[in-house]
C-alpha atoms as a PDB file:
ATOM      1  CA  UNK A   1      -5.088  -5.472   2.050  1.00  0.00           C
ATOM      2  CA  UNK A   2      -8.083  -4.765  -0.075  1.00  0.00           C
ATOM      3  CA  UNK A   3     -11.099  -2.642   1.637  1.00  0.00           C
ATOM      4  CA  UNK A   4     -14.476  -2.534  -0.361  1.00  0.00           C
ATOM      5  CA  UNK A   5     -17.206  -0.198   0.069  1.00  0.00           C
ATOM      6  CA  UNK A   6     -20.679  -2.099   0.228  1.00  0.00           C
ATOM      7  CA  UNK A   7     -24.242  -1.166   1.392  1.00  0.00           C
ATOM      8  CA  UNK A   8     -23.743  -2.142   4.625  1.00  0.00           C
ATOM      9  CA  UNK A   9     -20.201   0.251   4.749  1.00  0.00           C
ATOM     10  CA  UNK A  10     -16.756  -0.783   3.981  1.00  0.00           C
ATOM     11  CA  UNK A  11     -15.720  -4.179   4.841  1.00  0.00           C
ATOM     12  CA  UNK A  12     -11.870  -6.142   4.491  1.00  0.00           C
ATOM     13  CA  UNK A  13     -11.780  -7.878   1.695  1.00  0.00           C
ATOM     14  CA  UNK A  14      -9.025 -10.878   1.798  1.00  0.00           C
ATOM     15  CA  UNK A  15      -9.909 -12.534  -1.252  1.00  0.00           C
ATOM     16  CA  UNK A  16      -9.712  -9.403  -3.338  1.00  0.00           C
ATOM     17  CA  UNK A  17     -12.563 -10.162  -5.774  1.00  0.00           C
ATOM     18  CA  UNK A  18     -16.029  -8.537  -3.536  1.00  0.00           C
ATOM     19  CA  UNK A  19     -17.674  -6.734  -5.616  1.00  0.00           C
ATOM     20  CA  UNK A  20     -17.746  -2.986  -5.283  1.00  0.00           C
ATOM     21  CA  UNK A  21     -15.508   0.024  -4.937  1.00  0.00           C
ATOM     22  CA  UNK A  22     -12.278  -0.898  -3.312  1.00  0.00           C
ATOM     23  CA  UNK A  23      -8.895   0.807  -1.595  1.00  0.00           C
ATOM     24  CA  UNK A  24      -5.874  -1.362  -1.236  1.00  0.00           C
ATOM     25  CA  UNK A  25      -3.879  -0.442   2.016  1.00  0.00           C
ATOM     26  CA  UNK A  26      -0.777  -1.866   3.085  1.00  0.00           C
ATOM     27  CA  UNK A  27      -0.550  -3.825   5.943  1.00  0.00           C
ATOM     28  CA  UNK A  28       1.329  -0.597   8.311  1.00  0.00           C
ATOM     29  CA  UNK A  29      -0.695   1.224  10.714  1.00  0.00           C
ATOM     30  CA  UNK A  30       1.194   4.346   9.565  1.00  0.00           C
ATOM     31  CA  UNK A  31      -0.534   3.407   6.307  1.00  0.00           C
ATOM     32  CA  UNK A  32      -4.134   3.191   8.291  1.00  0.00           C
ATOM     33  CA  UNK A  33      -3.323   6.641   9.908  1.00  0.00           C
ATOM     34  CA  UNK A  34      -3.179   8.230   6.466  1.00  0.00           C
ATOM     35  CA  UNK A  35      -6.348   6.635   5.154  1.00  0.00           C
ATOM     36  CA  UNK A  36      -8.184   6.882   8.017  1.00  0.00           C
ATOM     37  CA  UNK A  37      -7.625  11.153   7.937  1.00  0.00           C
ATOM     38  CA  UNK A  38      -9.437  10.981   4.255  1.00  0.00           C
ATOM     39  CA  UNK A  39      -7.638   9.224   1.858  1.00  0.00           C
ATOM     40  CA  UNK A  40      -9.330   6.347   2.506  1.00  0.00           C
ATOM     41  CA  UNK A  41     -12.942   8.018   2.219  1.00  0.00           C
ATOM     42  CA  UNK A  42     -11.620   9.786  -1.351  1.00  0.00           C
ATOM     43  CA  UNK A  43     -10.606   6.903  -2.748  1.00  0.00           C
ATOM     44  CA  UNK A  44     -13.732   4.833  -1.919  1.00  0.00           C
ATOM     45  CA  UNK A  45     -15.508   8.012  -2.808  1.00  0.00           C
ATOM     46  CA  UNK A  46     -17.863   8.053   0.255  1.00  0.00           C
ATOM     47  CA  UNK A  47     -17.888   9.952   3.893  1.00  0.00           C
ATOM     48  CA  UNK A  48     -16.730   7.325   6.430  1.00  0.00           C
ATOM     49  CA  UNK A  49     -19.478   6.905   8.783  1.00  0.00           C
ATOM     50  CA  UNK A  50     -18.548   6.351  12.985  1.00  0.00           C
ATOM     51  CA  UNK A  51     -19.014   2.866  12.446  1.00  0.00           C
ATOM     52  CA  UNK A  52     -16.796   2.482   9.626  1.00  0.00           C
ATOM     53  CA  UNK A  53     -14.060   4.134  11.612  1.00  0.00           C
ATOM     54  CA  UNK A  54     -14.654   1.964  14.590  1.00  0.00           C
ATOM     55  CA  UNK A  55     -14.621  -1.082  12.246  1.00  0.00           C
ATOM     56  CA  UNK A  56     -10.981   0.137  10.441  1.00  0.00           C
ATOM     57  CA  UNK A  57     -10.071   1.145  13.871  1.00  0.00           C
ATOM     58  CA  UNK A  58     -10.218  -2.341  14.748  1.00  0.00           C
ATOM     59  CA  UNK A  59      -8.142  -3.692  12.109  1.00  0.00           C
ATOM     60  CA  UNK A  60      -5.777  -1.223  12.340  1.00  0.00           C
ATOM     61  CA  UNK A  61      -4.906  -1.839  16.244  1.00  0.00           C
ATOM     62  CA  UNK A  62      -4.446  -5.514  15.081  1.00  0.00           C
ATOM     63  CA  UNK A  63      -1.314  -4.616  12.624  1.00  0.00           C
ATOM     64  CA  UNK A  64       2.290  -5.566  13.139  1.00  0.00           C
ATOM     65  CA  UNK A  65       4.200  -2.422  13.830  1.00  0.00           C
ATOM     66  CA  UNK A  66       5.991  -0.610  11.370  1.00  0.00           C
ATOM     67  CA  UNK A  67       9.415  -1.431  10.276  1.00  0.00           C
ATOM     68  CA  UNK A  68      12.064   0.751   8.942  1.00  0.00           C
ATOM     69  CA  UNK A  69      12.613  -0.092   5.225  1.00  0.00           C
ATOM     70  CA  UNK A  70      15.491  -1.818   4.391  1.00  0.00           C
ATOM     71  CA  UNK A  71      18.059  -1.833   1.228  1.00  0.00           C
ATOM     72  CA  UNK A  72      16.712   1.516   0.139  1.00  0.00           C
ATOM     73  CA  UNK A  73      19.673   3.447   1.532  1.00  0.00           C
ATOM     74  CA  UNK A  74      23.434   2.834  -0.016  1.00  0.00           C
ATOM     75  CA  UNK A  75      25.848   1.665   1.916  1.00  0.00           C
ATOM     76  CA  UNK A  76      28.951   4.008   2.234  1.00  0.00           C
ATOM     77  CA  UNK A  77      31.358   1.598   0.193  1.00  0.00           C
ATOM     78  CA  UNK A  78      28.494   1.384  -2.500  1.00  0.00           C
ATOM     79  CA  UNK A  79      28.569   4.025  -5.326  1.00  0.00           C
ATOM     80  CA  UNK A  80      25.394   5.169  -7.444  1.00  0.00           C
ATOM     81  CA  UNK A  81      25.199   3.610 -10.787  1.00  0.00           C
ATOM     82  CA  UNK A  82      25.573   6.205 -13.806  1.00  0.00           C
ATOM     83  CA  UNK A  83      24.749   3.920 -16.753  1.00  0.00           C
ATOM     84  CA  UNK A  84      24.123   0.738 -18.415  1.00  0.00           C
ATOM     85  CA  UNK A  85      27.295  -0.837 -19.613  1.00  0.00           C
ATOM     86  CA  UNK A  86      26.536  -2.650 -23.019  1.00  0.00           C
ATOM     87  CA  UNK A  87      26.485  -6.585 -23.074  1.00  0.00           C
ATOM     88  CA  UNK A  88      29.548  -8.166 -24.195  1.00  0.00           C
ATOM     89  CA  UNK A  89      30.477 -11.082 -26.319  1.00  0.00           C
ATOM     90  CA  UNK A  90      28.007  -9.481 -28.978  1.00  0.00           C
ATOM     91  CA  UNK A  91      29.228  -9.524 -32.801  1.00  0.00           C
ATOM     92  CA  UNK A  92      28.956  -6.184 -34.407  1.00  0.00           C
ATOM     93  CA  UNK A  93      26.312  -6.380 -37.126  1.00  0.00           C
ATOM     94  CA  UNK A  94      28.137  -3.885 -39.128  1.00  0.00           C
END
């Protein structure tokens, strides 16, 4: 989700293209959280004013829940790669 900063304060941006300074946030309140304790306000390089807050507030209590990320942990049968093997059915240019 893109957020802009504009003269009016910070507004959602769905279609990605409003001009101005923007943040892209994902879609995870844990995410919101984060920004919304200053990353947010650094990376739009403003101070977030109370209605700005109130605003991403807003959109924030609207957000699915966060989910636990899956495929990022191995399974126990499943052993860490340690290198490319090279393709086969190659001629040797040699």
């Amino acid at each position: 989700m893109r957020l802009v900063r504009t003269p009016e304060g910070i507004r959602l941006d769905p279609g990605g293209k409003a001009a101005g300074r923007g943040a892209y946030l994902h879609n995870q309140s844990s995410c919101w959280e984060r920004a919304l304790k200053g990353a947010l306000a650094n990376a739009l390089k403003m101070e977030l004013t109370e209605q700005d807050r109130e605003y991403l507030h807003g959109i924030m209590v609207s957000l699915p829940a966060d989910e636990p990320a899956q495929g990022l942990q191995p399974t126990q049968d499943q052993k860490p790669q340690k290198g490319l093997k090279p393709p086969t059915g190659l001629k040797d240019p040699a």
